[in-house]
Protein backbone atom coordinates (compact mmCIF):
# COMPACT_ATOMS: atom_id res chain seq x y z
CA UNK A 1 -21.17 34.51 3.15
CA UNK A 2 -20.06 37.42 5.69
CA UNK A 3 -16.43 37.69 6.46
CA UNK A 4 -16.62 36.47 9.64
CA UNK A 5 -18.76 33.57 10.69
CA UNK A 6 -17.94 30.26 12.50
CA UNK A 7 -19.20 26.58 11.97
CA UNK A 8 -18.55 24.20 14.22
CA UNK A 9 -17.61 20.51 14.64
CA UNK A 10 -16.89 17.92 17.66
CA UNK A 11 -14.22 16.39 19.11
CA UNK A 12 -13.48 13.41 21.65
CA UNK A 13 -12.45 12.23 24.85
CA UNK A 14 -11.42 8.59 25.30
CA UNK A 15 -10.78 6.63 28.48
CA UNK A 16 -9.25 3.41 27.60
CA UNK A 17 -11.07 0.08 28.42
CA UNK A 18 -9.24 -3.16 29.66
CA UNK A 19 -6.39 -1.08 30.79
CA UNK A 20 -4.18 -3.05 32.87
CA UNK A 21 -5.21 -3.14 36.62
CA UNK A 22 -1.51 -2.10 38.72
CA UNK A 23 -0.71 -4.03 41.55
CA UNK A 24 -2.18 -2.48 44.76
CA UNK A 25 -0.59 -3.14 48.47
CA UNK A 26 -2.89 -5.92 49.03
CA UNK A 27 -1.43 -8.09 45.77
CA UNK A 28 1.70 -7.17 47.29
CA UNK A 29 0.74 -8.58 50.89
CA UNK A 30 -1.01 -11.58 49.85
CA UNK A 31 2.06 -12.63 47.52
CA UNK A 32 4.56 -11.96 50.27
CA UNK A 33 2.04 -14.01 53.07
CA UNK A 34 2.30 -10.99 55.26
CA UNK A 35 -0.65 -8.23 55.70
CA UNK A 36 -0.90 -5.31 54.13
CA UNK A 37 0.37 -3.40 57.41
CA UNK A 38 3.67 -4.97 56.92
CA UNK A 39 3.87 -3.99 53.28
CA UNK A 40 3.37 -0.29 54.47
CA UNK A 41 5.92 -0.37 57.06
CA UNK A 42 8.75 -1.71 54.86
CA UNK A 43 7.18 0.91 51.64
CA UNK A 44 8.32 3.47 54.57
CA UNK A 45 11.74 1.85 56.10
CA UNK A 46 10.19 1.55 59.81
CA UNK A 47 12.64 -0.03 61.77
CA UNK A 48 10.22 -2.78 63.09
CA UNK A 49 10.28 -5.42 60.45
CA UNK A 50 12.24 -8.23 60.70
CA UNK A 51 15.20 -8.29 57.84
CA UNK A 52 13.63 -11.67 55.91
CA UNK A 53 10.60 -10.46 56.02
CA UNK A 54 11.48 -7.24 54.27
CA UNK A 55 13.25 -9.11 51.77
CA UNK A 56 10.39 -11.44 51.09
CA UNK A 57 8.06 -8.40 50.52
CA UNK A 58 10.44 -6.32 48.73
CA UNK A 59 10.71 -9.67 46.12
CA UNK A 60 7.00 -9.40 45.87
CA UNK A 61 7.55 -5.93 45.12
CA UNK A 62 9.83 -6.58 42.66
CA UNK A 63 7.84 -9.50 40.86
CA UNK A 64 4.23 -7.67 40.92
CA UNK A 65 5.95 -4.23 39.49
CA UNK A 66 4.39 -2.16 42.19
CA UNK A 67 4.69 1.34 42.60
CA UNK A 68 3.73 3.76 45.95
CA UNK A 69 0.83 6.03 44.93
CA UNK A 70 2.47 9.09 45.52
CA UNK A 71 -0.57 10.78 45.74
CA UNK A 72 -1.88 8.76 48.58
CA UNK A 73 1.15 8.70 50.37
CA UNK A 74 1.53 12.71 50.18
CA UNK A 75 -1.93 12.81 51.15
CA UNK A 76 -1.24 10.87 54.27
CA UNK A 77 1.31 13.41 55.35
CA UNK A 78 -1.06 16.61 54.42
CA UNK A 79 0.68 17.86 51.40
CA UNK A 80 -0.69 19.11 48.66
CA UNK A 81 -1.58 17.08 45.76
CA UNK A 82 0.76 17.88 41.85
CA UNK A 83 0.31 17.05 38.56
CA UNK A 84 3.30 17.46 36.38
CA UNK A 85 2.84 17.96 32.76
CA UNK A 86 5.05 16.51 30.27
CA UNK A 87 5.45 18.78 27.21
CA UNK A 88 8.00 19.06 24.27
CA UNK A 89 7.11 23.06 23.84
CA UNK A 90 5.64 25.72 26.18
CA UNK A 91 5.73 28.60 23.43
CA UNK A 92 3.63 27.59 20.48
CA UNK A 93 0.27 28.43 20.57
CA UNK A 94 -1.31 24.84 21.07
CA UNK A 95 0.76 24.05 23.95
CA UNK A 96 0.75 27.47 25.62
CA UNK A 97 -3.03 27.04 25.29
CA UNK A 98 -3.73 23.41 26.84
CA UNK A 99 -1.31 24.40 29.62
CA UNK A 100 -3.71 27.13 30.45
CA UNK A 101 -6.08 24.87 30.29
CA UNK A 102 -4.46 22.08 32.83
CA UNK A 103 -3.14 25.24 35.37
CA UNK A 104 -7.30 26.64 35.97
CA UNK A 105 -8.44 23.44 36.13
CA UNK A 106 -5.66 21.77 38.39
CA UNK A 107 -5.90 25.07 40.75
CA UNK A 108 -9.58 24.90 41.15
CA UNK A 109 -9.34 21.24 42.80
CA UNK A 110 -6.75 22.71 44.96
CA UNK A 111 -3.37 20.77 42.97
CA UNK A 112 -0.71 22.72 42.37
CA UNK A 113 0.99 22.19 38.17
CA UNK A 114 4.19 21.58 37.67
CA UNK A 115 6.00 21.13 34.03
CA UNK A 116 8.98 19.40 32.98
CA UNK A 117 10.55 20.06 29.42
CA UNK A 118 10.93 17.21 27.01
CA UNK A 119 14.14 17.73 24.65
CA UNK A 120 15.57 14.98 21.97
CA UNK A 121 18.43 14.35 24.56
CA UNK A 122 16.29 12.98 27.00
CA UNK A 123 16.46 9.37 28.85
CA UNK A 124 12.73 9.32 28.60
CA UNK A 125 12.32 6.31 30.95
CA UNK A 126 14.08 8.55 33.54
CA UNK A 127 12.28 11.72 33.18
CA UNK A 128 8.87 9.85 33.22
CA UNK A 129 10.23 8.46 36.40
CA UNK A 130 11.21 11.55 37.93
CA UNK A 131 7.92 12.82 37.18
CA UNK A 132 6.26 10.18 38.69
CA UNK A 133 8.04 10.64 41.67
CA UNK A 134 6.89 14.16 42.54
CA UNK A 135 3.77 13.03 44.35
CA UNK A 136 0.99 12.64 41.30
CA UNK A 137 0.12 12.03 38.25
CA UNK A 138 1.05 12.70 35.05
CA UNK A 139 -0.45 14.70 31.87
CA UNK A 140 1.38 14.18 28.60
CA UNK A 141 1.04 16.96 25.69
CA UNK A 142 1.32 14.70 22.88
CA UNK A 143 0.90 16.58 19.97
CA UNK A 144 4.09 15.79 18.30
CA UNK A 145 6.27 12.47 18.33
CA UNK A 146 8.20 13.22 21.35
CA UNK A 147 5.35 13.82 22.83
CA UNK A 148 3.85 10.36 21.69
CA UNK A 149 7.07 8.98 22.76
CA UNK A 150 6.33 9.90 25.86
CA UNK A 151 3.11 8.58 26.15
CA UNK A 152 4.22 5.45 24.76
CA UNK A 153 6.40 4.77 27.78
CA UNK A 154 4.89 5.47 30.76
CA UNK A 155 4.34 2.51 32.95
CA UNK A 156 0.50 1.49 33.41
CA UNK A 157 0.91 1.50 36.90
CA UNK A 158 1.30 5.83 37.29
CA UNK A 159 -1.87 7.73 36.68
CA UNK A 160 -2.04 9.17 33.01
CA UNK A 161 -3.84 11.22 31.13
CA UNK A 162 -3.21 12.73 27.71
CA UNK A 163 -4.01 15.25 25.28
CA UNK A 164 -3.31 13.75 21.74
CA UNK A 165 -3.66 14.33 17.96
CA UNK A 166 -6.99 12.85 16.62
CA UNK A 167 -6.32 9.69 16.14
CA UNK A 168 -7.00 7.29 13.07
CA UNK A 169 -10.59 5.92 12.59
CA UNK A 170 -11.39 3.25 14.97
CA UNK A 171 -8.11 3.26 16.66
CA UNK A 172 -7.91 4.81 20.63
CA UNK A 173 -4.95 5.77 22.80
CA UNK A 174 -3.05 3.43 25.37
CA UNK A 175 -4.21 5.70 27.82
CA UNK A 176 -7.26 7.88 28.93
CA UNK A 177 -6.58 10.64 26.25
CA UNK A 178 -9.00 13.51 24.73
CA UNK A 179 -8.25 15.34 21.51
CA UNK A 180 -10.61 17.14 19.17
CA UNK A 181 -11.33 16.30 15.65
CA UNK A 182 -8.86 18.19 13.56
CA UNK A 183 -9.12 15.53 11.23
CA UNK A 184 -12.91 16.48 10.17
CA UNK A 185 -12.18 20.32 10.83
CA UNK A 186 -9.52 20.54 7.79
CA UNK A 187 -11.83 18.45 5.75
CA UNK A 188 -14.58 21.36 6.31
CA UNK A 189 -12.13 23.85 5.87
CA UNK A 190 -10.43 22.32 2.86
CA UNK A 191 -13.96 21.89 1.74
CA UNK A 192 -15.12 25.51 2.10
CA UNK A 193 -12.29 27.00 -0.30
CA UNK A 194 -13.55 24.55 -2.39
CA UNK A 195 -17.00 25.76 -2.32
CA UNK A 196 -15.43 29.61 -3.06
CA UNK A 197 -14.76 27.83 -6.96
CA UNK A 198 -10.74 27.18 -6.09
CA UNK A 199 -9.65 24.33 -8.27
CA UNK A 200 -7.58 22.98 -5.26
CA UNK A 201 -6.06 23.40 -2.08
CA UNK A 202 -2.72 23.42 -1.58
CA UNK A 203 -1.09 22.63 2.40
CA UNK A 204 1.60 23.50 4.42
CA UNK A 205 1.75 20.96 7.14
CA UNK A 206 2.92 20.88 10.39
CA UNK A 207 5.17 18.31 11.39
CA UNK A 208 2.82 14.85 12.60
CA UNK A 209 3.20 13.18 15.93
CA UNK A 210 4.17 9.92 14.35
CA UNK A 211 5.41 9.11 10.98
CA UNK A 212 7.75 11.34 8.76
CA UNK A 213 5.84 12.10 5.95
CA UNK A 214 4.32 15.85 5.49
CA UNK A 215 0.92 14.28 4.11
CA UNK A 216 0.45 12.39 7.77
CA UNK A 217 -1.37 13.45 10.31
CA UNK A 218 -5.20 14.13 10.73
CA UNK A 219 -5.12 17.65 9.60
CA UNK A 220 -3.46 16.59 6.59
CA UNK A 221 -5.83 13.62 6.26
CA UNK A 222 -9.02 15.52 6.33
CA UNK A 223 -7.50 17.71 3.50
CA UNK A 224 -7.22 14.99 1.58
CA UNK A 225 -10.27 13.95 2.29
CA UNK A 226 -11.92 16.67 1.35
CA UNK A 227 -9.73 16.50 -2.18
CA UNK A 228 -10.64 13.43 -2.94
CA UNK A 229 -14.26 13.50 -2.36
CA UNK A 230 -14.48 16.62 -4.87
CA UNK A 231 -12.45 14.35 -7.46
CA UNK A 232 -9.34 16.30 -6.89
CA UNK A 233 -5.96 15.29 -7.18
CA UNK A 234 -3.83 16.18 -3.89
CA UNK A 235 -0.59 18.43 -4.56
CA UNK A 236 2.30 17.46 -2.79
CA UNK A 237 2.59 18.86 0.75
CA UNK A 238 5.21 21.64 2.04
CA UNK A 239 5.92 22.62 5.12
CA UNK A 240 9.35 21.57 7.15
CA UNK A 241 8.11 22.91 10.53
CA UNK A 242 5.97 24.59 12.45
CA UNK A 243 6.95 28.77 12.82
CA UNK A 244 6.36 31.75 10.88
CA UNK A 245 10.15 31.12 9.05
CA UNK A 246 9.00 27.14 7.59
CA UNK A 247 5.53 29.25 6.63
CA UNK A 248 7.76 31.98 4.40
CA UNK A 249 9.86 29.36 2.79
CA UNK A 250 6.81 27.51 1.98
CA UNK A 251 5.25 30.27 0.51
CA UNK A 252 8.29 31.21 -1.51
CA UNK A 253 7.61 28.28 -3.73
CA UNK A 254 3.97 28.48 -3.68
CA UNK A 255 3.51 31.84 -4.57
CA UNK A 256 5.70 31.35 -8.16
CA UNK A 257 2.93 29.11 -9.07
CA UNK A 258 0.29 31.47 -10.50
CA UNK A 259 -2.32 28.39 -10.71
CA UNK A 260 -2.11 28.03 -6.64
CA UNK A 261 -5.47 29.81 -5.58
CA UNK A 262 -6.00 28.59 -2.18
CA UNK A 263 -3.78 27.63 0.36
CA UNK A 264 -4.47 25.96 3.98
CA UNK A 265 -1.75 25.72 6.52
CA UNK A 266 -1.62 23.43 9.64
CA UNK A 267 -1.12 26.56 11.96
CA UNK A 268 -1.69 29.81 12.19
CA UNK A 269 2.52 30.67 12.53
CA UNK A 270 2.66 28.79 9.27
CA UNK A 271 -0.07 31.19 7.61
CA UNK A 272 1.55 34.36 8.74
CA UNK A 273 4.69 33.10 7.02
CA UNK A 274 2.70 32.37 3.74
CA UNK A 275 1.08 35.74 3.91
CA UNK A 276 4.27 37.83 4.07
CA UNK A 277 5.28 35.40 0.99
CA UNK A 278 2.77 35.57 -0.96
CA UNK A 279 2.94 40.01 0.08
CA UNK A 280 6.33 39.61 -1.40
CA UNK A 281 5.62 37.95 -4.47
CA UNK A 282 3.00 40.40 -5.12
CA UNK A 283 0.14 37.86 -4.69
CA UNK A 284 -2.98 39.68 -3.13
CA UNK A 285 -5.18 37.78 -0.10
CA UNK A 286 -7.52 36.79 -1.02
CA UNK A 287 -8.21 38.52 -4.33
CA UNK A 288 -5.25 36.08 -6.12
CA UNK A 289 -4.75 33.67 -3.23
CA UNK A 290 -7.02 32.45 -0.54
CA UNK A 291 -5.37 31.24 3.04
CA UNK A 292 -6.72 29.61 5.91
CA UNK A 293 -4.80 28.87 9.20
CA UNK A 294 -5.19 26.34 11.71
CA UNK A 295 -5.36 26.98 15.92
CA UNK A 296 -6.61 30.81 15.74
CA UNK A 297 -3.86 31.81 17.62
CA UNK A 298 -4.47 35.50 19.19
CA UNK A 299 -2.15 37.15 16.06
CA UNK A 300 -4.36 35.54 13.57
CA UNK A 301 -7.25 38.28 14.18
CA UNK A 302 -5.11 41.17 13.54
CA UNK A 303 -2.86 40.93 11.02
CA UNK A 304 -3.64 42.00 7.58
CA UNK A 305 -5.85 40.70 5.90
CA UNK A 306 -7.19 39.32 9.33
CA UNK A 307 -6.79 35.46 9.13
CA UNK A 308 -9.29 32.60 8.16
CA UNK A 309 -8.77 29.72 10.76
CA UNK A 310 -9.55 26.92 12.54
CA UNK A 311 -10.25 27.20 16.18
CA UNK A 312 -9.46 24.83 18.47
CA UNK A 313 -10.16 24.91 22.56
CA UNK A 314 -7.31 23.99 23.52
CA UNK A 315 -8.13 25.06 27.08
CA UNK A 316 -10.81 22.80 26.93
CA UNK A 317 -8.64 20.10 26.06
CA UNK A 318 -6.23 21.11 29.21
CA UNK A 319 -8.67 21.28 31.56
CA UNK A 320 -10.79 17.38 29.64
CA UNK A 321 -7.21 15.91 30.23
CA UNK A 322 -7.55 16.76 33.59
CA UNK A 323 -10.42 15.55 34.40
CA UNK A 324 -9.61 12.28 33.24
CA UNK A 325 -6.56 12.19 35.20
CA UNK A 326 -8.55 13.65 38.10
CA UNK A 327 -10.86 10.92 37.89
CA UNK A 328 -7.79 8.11 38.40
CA UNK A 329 -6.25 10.36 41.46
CA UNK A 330 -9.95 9.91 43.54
CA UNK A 331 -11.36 6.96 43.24
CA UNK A 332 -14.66 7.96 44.33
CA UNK A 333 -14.65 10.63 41.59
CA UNK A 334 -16.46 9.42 38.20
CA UNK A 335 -14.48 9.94 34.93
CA UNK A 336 -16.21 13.08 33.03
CA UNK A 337 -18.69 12.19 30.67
CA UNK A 338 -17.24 12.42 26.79
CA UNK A 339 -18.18 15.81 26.09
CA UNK A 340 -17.12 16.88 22.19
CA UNK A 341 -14.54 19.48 22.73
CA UNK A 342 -15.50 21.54 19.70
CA UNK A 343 -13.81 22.89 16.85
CA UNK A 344 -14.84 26.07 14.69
CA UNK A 345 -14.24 27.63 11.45
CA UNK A 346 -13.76 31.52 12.14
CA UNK A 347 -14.21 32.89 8.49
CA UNK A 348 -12.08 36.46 8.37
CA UNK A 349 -10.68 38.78 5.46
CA UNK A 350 -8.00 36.14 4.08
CA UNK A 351 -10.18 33.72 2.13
CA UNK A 352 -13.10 34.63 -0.34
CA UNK A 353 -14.55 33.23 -3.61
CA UNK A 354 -11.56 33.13 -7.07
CA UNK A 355 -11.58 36.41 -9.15
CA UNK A 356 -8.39 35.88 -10.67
């Protein structure tokens, strides 16, 4: 097989069915007996509405859980329609990547992008709010469990769309979500060391977006998979992180054990940490030690040896999430057809067949 090659596999986007319906204007008018014009006037404080019949409506309110479309109501005044992103990370490669992704495809349909940083400390239920409140609707990055969090939380009734970790067989997001299927990519790429006559694969994982165990997740999944399929027994997982510095400490303890042969790491700032460990330890790639990365993040061509990974579009994702959130904004607009959003093994110089 030539050094560099690609294979590819698919990926998903899901719009939820059933998802709850939110209350409208009309439910609002027809459980306060009063038309919809009324429920307008008193959503905007015009003076003209007589003070029980604001309360009356404003109970309705209350009871139905309604919320103003922001979008419609900036469109009634001429401003330009947002979408705020909510996001955990704007740095790592992923996330940098799907807010690309989001920004072309929100400026080509004329929105303008905004972001808003998720941090530990957060009241979530208030910065989802806050969000909300900005005129549109909302994107959630929810590659990690703050992320999910996130997700998780905000109400039905503000338009949502997501861009998520695969998620497990036969099980779909809350909300209209796509992701690709990193699952079945490590599985191929777990299974092509493998096939170069490595006993096993060890992994450095990245943190999951739910659970706390280093062997969750769907990239760690699919290397099991792929393990168990061949009759292999999994080795325990590493990995405390997801930068170059977890990657190096990983490596550390990989590279003492002379009978690891293959390694595959759930990103690509992982794998440059495990190469300058295993550089260190005096463990040649991939003469002694095979390594494959995950994201093919734009270092992973040109370091040395030039690094085996998974790619992943994570553009594509931005701009499939917006689509689907797109598609909730207009209501004349269809939702985008489920399109795989592909993934593909990029074979470079850091993985080749066991000679030692």
């Amino acid at each position: 097989m030539s050094v560099t090659g690609h294979t590819s596999f698919g990926g998903r986007v899901h719009r939820a069915p059933g998802q709850r319906k939110a209350a409208s204007i009309r439910d609002v008018a027809r459980a306060a007996d009063v038309s919809y014009q009324t429920v307008s006037r008193v959503i905007n404080s015009h003076p003209s509405v007589r003070d029980e019949t604001r309360r009356r409506v404003q109970e309705a309110i209350d009871a139905l859980g309604f919320r103003r479309n922001a979008t419609a109501f900036a469109l009634a005044r001429g401003v330009t329609r947002s979408v705020t992103v909510l996001t955990s990370d704007t740095l790592l490669h992923g996330y940098a990547a799907t807010l690309q992704g989001l920004e072309e495809a929100s400026r080509a349909a004329g929105f303008t992008l905004g972001v808003r940083l998720l941090t530990p400390e957060d009241d979530l239920d208030q910065t989802i709010a806050a969000a909300a409140d900005t005129g549109g609707g909302l994107v959630v990055i929810g590659y990690d469990r703050l992320g999910a969090a996130a997700l998780d939380r905000v109400p039905a009734q503000v338009p949502c769309a997501a861009v998520v970790e695969a998620p497990p067989p036969g099980r779909t997001p809350g909300r209209p979500a796509v992701w690709a299927d990193d699952r079945a990519a490590a599985r191929a790429a777990t299974a092509h060391l493998l096939a170069l006559g490595h006993p096993t694969v060890h992994y450095v994982a990245i943190p999951a977006s739910t659970g706390t165990r280093r062997s969750a997740g769907p990239r760690a999944e699919g290397w099991r998979l792929a393990l168990r399929a061949a009759g292999v027994a999994a080795p325990a997982p590493s990995g405390r992180g997801w930068d170059a510095q977890a990657g190096y400490e990983a490596g550390r303890g990989l590279a003492r054990n002379r009978e690891v042969t293959a390694i595959l790491c759930g990103n690509d700032d992982l794998a440059l940490g495990v190469l300058r460990a295993l550089h260190h330890a005096g463990r040649r790639v991939p003469q002694d030690v095979s390594v494959i990365g995950f994201d093919d993040a734009p270092h992973s061509a040109f370091v040395t040896p030039s690094l085996t990974t998974v790619r992943m579009d994570f553009q594509g994702l931005g701009r499939a999430a917006f689509g689907l959130l797109r598609a909730q904004l207009d209501s004349d607009r269809q939702p985008p057809a489920p399109d795989p959003v592909a993934t593909t093994l990029v074979l470079r110089e850091s993985s080749g067949t066991r000679t030692s």
